[in-house]
C-alpha atoms as a PDB file:
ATOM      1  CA  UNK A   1      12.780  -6.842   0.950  1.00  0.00           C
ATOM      2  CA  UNK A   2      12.358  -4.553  -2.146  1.00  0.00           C
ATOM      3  CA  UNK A   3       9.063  -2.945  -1.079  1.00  0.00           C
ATOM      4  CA  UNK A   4       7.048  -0.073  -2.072  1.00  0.00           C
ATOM      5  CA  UNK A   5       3.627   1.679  -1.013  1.00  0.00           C
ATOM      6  CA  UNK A   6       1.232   3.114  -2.873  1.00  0.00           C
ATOM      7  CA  UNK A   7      -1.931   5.507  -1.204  1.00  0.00           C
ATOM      8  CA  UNK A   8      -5.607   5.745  -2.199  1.00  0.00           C
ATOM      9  CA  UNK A   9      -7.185   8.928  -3.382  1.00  0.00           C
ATOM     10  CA  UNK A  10      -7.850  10.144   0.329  1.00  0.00           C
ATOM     11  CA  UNK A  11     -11.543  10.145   0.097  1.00  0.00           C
ATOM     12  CA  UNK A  12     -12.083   9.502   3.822  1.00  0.00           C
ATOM     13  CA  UNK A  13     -10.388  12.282   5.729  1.00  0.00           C
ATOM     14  CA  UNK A  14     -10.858  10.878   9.200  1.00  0.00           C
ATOM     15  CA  UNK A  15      -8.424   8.070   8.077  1.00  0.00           C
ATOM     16  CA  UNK A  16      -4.165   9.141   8.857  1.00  0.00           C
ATOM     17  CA  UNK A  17      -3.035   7.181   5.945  1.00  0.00           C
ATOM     18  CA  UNK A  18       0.055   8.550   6.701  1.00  0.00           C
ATOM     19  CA  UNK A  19       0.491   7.773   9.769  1.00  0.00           C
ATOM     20  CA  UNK A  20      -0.554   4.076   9.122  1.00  0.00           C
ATOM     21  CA  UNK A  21       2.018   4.171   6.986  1.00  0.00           C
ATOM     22  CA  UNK A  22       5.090   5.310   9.211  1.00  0.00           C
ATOM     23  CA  UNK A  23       3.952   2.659  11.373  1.00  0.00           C
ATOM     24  CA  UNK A  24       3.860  -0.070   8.807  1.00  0.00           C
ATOM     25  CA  UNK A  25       7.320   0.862   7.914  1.00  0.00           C
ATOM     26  CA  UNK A  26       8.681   0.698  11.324  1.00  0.00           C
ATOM     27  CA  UNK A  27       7.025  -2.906  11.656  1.00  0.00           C
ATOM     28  CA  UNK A  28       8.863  -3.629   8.441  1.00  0.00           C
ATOM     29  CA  UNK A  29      11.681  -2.503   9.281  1.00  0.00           C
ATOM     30  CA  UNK A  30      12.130   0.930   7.649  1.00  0.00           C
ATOM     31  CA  UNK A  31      10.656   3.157   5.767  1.00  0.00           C
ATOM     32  CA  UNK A  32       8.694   2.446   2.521  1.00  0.00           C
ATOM     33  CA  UNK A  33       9.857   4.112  -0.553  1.00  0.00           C
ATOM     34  CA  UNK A  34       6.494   5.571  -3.075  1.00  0.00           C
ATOM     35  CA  UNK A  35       6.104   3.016  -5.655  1.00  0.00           C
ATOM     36  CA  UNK A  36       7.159   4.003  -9.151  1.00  0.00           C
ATOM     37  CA  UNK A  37       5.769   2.790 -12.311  1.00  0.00           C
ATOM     38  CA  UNK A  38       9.420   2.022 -13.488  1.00  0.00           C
ATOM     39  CA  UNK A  39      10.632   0.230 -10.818  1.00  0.00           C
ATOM     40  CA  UNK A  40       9.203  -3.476 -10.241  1.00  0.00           C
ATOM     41  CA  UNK A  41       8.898  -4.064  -6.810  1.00  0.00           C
ATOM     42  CA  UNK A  42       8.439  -7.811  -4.326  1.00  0.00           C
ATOM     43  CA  UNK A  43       5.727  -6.267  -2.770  1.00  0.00           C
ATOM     44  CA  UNK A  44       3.549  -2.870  -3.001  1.00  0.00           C
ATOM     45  CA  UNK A  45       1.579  -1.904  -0.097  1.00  0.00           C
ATOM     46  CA  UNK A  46      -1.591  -0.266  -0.765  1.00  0.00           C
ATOM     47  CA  UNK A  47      -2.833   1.802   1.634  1.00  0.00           C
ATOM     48  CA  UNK A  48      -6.636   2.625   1.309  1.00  0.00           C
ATOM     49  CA  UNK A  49      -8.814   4.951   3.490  1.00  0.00           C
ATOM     50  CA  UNK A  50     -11.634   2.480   3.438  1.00  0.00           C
ATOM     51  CA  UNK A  51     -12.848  -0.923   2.288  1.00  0.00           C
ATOM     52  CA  UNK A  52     -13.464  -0.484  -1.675  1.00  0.00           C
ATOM     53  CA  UNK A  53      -9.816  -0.394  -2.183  1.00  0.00           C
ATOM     54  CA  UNK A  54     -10.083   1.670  -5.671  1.00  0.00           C
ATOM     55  CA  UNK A  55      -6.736   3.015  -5.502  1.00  0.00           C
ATOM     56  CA  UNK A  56      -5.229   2.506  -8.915  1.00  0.00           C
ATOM     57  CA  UNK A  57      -2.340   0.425  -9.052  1.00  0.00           C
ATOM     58  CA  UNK A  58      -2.431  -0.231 -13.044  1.00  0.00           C
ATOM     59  CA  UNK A  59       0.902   1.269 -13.813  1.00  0.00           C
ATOM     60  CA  UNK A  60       2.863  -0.340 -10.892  1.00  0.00           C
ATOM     61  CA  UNK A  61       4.499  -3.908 -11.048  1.00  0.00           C
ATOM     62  CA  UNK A  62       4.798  -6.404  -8.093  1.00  0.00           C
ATOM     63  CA  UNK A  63       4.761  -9.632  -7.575  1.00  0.00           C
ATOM     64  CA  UNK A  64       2.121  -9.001  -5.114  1.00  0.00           C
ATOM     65  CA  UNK A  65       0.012  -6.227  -3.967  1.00  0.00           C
ATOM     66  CA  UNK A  66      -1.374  -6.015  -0.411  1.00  0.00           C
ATOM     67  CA  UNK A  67      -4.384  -3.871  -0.148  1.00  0.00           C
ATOM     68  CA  UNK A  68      -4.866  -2.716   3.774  1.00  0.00           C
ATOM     69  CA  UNK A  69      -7.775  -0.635   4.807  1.00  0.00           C
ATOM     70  CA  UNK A  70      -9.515   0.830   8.055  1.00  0.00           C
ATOM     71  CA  UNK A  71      -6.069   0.715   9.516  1.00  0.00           C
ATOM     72  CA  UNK A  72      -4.787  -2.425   8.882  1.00  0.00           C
ATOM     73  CA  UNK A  73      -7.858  -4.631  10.211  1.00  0.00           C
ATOM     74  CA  UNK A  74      -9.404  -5.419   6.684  1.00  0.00           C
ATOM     75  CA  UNK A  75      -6.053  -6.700   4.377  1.00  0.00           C
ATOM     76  CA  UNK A  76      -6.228  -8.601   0.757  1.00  0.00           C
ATOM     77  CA  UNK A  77      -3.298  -9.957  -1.294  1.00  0.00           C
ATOM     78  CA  UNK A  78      -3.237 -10.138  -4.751  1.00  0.00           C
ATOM     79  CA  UNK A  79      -0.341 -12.402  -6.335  1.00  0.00           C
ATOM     80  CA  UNK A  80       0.381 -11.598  -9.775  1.00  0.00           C
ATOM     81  CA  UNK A  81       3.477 -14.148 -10.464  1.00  0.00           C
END
């Protein structure tokens, strides 16, 4: 699967988005590369420190974006095909 992640601002420092992250990777099967603007991508990952979800993903491209928040219980998909 061609997937990328991208992370929120960090505005909740008792969140380990990075650490969600490894683990998200291993459950996918390895790790997930940062998602570039000039690379389109299956899937982007969207790692957010809480439930707003107000990372910016405007310059990215996927054919869907999965937001995941307060580590990994609240989740949203957005299709864009």
């Amino acid at each position: 699967m061609n997937a990328g992640i991208k992370f929120c601002g960090g505005c909740n420092p008792h969140y380990d988005r990075k650490a969600y992250a490894a683990g998200l990777g291993q459950r996918l099967g390895g790790a997930l590369e940062i998602a570039r603007p000039e690379k389109h991508y299956e899937v982007i990952y969207v790692v957010c420190g809480c439930t707003a979800c107000c990372a910016d993903i405007s310059a990215l491209k996927a054919e869907r974006f999965v937001f995941v928040a307060e580590e990994g219980r609240y989740q949203r998909t957005v299709e864009t095909r």
